[in-house]
Protein backbone atom coordinates (compact mmCIF):
# COMPACT_ATOMS: atom_id res chain seq x y z
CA UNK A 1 -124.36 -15.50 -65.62
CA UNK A 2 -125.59 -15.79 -62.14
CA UNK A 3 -125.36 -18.85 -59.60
CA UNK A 4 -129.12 -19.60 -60.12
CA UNK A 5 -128.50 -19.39 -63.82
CA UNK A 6 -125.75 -22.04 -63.95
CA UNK A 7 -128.34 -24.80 -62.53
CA UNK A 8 -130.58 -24.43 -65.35
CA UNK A 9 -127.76 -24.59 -67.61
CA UNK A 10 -126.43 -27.48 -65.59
CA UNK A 11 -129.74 -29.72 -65.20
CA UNK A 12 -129.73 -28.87 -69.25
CA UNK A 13 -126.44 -30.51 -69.96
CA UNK A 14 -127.36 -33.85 -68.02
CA UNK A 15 -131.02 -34.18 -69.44
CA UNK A 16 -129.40 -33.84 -72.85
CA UNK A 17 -126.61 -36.17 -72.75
CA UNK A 18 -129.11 -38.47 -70.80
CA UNK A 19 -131.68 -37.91 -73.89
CA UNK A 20 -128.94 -38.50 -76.33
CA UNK A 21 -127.75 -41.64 -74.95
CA UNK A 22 -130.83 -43.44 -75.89
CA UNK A 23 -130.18 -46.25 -73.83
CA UNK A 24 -126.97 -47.29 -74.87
CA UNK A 25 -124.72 -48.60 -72.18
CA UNK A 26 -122.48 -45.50 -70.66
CA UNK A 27 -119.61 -48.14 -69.33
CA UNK A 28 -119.67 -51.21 -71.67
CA UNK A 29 -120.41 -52.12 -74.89
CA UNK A 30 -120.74 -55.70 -74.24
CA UNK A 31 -117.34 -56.70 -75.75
CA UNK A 32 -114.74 -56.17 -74.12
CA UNK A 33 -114.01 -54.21 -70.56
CA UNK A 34 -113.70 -50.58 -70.43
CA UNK A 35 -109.72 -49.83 -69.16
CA UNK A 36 -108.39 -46.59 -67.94
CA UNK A 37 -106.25 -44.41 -70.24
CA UNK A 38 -102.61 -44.88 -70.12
CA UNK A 39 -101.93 -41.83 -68.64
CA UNK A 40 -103.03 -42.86 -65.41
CA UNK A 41 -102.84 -45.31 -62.83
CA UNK A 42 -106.13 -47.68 -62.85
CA UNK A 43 -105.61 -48.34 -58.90
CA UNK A 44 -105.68 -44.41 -58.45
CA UNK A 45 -106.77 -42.53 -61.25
CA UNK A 46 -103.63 -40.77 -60.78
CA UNK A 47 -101.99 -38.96 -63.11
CA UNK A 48 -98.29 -41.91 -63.75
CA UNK A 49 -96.59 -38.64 -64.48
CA UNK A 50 -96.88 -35.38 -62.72
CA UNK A 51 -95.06 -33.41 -65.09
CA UNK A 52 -97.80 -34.54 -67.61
CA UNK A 53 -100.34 -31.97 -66.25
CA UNK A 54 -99.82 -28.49 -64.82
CA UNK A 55 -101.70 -28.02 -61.20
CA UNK A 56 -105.30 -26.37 -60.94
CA UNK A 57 -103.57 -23.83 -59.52
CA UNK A 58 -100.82 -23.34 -62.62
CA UNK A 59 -103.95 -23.64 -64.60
CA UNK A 60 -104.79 -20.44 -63.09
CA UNK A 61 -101.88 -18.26 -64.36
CA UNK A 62 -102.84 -19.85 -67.99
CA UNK A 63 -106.49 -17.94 -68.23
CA UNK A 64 -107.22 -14.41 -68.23
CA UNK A 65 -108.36 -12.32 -65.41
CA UNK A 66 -111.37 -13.09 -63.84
CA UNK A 67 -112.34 -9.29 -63.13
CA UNK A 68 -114.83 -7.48 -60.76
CA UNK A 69 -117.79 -9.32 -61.91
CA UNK A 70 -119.64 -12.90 -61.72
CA UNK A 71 -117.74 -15.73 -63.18
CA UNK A 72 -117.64 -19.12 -62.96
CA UNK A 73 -114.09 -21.65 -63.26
CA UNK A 74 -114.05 -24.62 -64.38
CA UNK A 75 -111.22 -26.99 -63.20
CA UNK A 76 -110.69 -31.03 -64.59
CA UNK A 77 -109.00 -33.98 -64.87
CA UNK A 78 -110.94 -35.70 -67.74
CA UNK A 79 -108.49 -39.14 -67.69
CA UNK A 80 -108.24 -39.46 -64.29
CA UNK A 81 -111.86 -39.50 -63.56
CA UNK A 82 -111.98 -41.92 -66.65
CA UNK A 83 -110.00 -43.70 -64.68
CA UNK A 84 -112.08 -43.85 -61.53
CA UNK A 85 -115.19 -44.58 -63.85
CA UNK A 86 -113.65 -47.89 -66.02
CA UNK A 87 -114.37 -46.18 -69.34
CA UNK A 88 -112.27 -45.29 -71.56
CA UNK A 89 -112.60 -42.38 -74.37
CA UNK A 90 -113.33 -43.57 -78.08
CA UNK A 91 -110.56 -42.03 -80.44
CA UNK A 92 -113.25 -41.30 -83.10
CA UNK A 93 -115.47 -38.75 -82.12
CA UNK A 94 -118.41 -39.92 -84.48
CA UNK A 95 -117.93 -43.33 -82.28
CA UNK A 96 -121.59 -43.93 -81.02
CA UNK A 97 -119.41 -44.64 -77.67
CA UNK A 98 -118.77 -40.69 -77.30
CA UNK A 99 -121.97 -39.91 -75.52
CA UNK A 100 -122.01 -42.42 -72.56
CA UNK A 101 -118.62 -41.83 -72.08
CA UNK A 102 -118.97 -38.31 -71.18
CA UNK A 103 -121.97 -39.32 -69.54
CA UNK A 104 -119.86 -41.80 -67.05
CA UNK A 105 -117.30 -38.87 -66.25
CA UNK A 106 -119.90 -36.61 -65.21
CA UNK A 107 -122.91 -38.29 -63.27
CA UNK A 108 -125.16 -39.69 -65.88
CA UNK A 109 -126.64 -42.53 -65.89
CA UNK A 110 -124.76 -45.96 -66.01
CA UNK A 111 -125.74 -49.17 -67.73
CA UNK A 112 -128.19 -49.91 -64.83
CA UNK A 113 -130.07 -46.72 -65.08
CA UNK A 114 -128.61 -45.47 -61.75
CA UNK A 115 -126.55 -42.19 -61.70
CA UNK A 116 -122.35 -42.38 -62.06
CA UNK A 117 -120.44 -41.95 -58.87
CA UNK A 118 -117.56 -40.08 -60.44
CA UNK A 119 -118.70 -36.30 -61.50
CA UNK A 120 -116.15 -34.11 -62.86
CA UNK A 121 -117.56 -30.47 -64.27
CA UNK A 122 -117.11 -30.25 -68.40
CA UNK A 123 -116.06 -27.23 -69.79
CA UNK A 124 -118.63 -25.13 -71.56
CA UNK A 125 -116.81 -24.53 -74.58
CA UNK A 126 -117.07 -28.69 -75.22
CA UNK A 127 -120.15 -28.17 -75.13
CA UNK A 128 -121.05 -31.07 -73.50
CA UNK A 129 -124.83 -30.52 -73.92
CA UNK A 130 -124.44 -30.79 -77.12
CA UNK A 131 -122.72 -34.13 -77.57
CA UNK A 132 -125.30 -35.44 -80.35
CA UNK A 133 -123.55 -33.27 -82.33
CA UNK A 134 -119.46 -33.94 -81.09
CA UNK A 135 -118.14 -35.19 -84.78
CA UNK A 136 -119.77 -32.07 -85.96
CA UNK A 137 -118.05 -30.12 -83.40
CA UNK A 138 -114.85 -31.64 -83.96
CA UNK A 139 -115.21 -31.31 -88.01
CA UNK A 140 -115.55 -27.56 -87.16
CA UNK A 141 -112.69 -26.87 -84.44
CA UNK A 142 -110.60 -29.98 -84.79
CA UNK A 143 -111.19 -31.47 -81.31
CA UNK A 144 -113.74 -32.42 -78.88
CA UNK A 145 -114.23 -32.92 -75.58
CA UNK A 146 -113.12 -36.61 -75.62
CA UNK A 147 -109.80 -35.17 -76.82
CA UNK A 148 -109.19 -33.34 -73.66
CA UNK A 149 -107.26 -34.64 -70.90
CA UNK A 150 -107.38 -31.11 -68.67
CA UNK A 151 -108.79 -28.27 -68.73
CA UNK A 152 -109.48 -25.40 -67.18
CA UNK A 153 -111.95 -22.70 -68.39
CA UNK A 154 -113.08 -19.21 -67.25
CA UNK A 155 -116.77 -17.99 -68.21
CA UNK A 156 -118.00 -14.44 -67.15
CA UNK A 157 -120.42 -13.92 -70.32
CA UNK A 158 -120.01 -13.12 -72.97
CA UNK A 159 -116.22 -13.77 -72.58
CA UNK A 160 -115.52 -17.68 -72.34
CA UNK A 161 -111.75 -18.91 -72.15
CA UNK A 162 -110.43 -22.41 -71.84
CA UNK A 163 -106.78 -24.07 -71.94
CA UNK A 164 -106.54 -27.65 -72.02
CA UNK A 165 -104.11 -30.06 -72.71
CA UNK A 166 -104.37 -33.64 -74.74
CA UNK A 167 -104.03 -35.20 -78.15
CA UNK A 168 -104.63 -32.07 -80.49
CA UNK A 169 -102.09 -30.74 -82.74
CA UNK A 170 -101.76 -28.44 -85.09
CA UNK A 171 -102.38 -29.91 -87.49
CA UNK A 172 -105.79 -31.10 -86.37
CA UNK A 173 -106.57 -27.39 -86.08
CA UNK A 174 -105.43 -26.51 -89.66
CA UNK A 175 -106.75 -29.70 -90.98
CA UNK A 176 -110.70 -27.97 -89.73
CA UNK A 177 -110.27 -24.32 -90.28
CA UNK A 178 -108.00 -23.56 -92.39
CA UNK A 179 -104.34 -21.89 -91.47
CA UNK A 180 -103.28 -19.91 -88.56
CA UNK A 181 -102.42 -16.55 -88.64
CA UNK A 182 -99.91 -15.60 -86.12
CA UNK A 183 -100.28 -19.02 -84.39
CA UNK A 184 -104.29 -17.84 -84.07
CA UNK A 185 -106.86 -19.83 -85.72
CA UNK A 186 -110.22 -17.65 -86.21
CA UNK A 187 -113.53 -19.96 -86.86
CA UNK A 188 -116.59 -17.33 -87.86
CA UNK A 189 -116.87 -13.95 -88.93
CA UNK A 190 -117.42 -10.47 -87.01
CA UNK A 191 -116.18 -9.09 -83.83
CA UNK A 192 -115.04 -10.41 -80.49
CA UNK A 193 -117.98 -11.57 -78.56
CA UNK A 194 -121.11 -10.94 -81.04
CA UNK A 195 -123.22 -13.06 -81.93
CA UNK A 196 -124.60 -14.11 -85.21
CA UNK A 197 -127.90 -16.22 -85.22
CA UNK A 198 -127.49 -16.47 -88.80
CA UNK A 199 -124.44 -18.46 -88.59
CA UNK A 200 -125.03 -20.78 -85.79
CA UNK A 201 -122.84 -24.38 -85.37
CA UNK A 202 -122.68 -27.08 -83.29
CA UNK A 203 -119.13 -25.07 -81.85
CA UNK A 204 -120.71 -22.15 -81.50
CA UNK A 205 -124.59 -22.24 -80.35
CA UNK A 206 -124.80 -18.38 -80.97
CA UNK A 207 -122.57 -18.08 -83.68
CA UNK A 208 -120.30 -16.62 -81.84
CA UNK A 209 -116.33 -16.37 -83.47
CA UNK A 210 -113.65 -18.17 -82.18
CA UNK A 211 -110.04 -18.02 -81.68
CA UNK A 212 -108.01 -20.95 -81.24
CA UNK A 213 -104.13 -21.30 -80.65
CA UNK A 214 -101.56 -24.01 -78.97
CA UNK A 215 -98.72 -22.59 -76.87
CA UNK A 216 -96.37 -24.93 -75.95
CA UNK A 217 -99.07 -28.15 -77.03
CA UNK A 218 -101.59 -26.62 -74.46
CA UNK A 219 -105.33 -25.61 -76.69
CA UNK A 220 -106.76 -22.25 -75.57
CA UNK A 221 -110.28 -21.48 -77.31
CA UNK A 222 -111.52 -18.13 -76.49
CA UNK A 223 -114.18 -15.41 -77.88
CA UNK A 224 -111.40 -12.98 -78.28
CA UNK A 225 -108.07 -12.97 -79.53
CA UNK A 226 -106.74 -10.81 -76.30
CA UNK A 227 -108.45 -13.59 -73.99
CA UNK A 228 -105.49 -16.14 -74.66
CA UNK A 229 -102.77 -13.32 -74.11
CA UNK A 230 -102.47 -14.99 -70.69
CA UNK A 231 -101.47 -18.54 -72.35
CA UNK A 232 -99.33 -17.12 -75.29
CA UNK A 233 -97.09 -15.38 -72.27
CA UNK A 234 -98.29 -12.30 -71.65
CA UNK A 235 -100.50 -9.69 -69.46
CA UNK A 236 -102.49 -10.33 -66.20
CA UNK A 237 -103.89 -14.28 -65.40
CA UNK A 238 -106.88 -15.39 -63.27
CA UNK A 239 -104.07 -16.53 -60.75
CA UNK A 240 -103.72 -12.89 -60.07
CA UNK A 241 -107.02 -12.99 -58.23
CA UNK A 242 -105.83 -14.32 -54.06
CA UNK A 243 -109.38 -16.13 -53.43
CA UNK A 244 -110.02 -18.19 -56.90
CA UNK A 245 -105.90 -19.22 -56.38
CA UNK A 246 -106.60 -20.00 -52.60
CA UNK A 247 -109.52 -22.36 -53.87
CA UNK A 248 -107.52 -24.04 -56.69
CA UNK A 249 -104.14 -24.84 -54.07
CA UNK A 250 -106.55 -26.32 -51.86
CA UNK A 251 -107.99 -28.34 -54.79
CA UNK A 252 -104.61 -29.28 -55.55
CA UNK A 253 -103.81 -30.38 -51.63
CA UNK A 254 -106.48 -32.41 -51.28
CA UNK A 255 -106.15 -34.11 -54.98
CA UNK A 256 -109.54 -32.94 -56.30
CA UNK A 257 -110.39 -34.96 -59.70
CA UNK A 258 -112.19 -31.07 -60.57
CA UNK A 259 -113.42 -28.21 -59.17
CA UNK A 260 -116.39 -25.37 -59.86
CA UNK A 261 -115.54 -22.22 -58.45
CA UNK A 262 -117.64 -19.52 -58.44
CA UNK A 263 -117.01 -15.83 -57.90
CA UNK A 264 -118.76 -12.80 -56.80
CA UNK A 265 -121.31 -11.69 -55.30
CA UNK A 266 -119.96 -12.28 -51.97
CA UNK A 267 -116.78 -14.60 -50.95
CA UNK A 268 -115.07 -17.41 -53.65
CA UNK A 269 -116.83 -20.64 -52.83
CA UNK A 270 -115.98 -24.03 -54.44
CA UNK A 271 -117.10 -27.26 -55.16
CA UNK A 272 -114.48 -30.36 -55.74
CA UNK A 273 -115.28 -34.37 -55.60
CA UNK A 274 -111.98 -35.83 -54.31
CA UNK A 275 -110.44 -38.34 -55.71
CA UNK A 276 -110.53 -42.05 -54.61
CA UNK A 277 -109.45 -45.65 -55.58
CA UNK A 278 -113.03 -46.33 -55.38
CA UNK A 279 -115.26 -43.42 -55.18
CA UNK A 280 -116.16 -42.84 -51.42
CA UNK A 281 -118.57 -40.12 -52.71
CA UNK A 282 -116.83 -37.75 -50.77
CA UNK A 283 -116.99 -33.58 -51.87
CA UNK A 284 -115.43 -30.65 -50.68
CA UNK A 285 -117.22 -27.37 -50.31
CA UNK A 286 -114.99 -23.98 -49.44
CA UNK A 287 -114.69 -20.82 -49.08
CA UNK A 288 -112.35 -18.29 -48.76
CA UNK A 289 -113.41 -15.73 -46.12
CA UNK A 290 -112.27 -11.79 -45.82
CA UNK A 291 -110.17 -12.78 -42.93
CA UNK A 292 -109.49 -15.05 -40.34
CA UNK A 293 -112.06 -13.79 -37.36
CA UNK A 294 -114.72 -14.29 -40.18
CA UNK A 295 -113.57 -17.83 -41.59
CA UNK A 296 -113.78 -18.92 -37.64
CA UNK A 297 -117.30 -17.45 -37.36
CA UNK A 298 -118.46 -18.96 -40.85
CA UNK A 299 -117.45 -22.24 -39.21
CA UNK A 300 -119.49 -22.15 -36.45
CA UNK A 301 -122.40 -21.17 -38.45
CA UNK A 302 -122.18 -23.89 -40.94
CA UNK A 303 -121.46 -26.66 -37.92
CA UNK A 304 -124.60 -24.52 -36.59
CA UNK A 305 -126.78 -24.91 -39.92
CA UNK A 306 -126.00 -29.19 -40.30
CA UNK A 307 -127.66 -29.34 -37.05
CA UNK A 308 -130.89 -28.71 -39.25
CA UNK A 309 -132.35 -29.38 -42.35
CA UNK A 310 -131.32 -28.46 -46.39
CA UNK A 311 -133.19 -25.45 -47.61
CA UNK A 312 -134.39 -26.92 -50.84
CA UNK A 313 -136.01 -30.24 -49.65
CA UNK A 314 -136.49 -29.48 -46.55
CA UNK A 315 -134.82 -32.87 -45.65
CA UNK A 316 -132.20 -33.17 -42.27
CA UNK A 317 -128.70 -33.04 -43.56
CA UNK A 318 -127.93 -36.16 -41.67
CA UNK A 319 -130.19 -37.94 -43.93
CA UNK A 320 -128.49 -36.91 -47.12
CA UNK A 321 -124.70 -36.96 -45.92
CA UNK A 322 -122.66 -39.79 -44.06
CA UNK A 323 -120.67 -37.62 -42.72
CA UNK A 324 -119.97 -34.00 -42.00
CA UNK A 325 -116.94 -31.94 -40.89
CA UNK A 326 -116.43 -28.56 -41.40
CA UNK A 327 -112.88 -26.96 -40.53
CA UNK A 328 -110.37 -24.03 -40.82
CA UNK A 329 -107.09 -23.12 -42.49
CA UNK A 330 -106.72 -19.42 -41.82
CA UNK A 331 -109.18 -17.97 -44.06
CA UNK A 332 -110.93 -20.74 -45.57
CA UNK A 333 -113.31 -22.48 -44.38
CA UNK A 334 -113.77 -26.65 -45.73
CA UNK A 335 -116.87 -28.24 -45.24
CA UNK A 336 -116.25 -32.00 -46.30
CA UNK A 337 -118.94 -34.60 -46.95
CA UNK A 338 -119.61 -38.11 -47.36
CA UNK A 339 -122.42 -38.47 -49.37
CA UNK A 340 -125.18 -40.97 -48.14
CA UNK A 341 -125.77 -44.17 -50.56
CA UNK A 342 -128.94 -43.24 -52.10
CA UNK A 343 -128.14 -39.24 -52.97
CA UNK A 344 -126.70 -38.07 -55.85
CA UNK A 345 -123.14 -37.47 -56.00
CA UNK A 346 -123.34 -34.44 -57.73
CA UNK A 347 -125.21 -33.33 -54.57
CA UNK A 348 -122.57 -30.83 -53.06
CA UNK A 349 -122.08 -29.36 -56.31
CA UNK A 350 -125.99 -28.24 -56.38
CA UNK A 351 -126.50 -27.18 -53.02
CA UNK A 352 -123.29 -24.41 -54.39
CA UNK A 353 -125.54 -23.17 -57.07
CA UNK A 354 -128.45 -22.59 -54.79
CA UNK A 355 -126.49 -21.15 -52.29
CA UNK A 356 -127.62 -23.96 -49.68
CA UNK A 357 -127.22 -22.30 -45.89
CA UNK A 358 -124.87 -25.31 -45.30
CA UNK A 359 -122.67 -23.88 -48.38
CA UNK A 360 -119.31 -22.41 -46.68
CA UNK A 361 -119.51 -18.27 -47.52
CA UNK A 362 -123.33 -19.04 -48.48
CA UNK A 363 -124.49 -17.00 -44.77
C-alpha cells in the first residue's frame, strides 16, 4: 500500500469510529471517573514496570522482515496513552463503552465534540475501523483491540503481522476457534494470503485466513503461518533492517507513546507523539538519511522549508505549530513540533502520509 493510500485508509478509520460512537461520551459515562489502568502510572502514563513491555525497538526483532518493498510499522502503547487520556478500557468487549474508548486513544472526538489530544496509531489487524463490530471480532479470534496493551504490527500487503502483549490466553484463543495445532491456531480456510469474499468476518474484511499463536504470553496474528517464525524464535526479524531499528531506538529515547514508520520509496521516515504528564501536543517527525553529509543537508532544507508555508493548505507553518526545531544525530534527522492550540494533534502524523516538504527525508 502506498503513503497516499494509508490516508484514505486512515481518514476511514476515524470517520467510522466517529460514526459509530453515535454520540456517546468517549471519556465518561456519567458515573463514575474514568482511571488509568494499573499498569501504569496516572501522573505519567508510564509503564510502573519496565520489564512489563519489551522496547519498540525489541518489538522489532519479534516481526518478520520488512523486505525491499513499501511497508508500513505500526508501534503502541495502548495503556499508557489510556493513561494520558483518563479512560480506561471496558473488560467486555460488547460493553457499549468499547467504541469511545478507542476513540479517546486515538484522536476522536471527546465528550465536547472537540478532537482527543492523545493519538496513538491502532494496529490494522484490530481493526479499529471496524469497532461496531469488536464483540464479533473477539467471538471470532478471542481478543480485541481493547485487550491489547502493546503492539507492534508490520503491513506490506497482502502480508500483515502483529505481536502484542496483554490479557489473552490460551485459552481465550481455543475457547473461539477451536484447538491449536502445533501452538498455531488457523481461523478460515485456503491458502496464505487469499482472499475469499465468500467468507468474509468482522476479523477478516476479505476473508482472508489467519494464524494465531502465543510465544512466551506475547499474541502474534499473521496471514501466514511462516510470518510469526520471527516470534516463535526463529529466521530473519524486521530489526534486521538498520533504518526502521534506527527509527524505533529513537522512539524508545525520546519515550514515544507510538510510532508510524513508513518505508520505501526513498529514506525510513517516522511519526511519534511523545509522551507527557499532560499532553503538550508535541510530535516527532524523522528520518534516517543515507549518511551523515546528507542528514546535515536534509536539515537545512527542512529549517529552509518552515520558513514557508504547508503544501496542502497552503497555510504558514508558524500558524499551525508552536514551535519548531529540527536537529541531527548522525544520520537522522528530528524535526520536533509543538502543535498550535487549535490544530489537530494528529497533524504531524498527516503531513507524513502526504509527504509534506517540511516532512524530514520528504525532499
Amino acid at each position: 500500500m502506498g503513503r497516499r493510500a494509508v490516508v484514505a485508509v486512515m481518514a476511514l478509520v476515524l470517520a467510522v469510529l466517529a460514526a459509530a460512537c453515535g454520540g456517546t461520551d468517549p471519556v465518561d459515562d456519567g458515573t463514575e471517573a474514568a482511571t488509568p489502568t494499573a499498569t501504569t502510572d496516572p501522573s505519567t502514563g508510564e509503564a510502573t514496570d519496565a520489564t512489563d513491555r519489551p522496547s519498540f525497538a525489541e518489538r522489532l526483532a519479534l516481526l518478520p522482515p520488512v523486505g525491499e518493498d513499501q511497508a508500513q510499522v505500526v508501534l503502541g502503547d495502548r495503556d499508557r496513552a489510556a493513561a494520558l487520556a483518563g479512560v480506561t478500557a471496558p473488560s467486555d468487549p460488547a460493553d457499549e463503552a468499547a467504541i469511545p474508548y478507542l476513540l479517546a486513544i486515538s484522536g476522536g472526538p471527546t465528550a465536547d465534540g472537540d478532537p482527543s489530544q492523545v493519538v496513538i496509531p491502532l494496529p490494522t489487524t484490530a481493526h479499529p475501523e471496524r469497532a461496531a463490530q469488536i464483540a464479533e471480532f473477539a467471538a471470532e479470534v478471542g481478543w480485541s483491540a481493547i485487550d491489547l496493551d502493546w503492539y507492534a504490527e508490520v503491513s506490506a500487503p497482502p502480508a500483515v503481522t502483529m505481536v502484542a502483549g496483554g490479557d489473552v490466553t490460551p485459552d481465550d484463543l481455543t475457547a473461539a476457534i477451536g484447538e491449536p495445532d502445533d501452538d498455531l491456531w488457523a481461523v478460515g480456510g485456503g491458502e496464505p494470503f487469499a482472499p475469499s469474499l465468500e467468507d468474509t468476518t468482522p476479523a477478516r474484511p476479505i476473508g482472508e485466513p489467519l494464524w494465531l499463536t502465543l510465544a512466551d504470553g506475547v499474541l502474534g496474528v499473521a496471514r501466514s503461518p511462516e510470518s510469526l517464525d520471527a516470534l516463535r524464535g526463529g529466521g530473519a526479524s524486521a530489526a534486521d533492517d538498520e533504518g526502521l531499528l534506527a527509527l524505533a531506538e529513537l522512539a524508545d529515547d525520546r519515550e514515544c507513546l507510538g510510532a508510524h514508520i513508513a518505508l520505501g520509496p526513498g529514506d525510513p521516515v517516522m511519526w511519534c507523539p511523545l509522551s507527557q504528564a499532560e499532553p503538550a501536543r508535541t510530535a516527532l517527525l524523522a528520518a534516517r538519511l543515507a549518511d551523515e553529509a546528507s542528514a546535515a543537508a536534509e536539515v537545512a532544507r527542512v529549517a529552509e522549508v518552515l520558513t514557508g508555508s504547508a503544501s496542502q493548505s497552503g497555510q504558514p507553518y508558524v500558524e499551525l505549530f508552536s514551535s519548531t526545531d529540527v536537529s541531527q544525530d548522525e544520520r537522522l534527522v528530528v524535526l520536533e513540533l509543538e502543535i498550535a492550540a487549535d490544530r489537530p494533534a494528529d497533524l504531524p502524523l498527516r503531513m507524513l502520509f502526504l509527504r509534506d516538504p517540511a516532512v524530514p527525508g520528504g525532499g
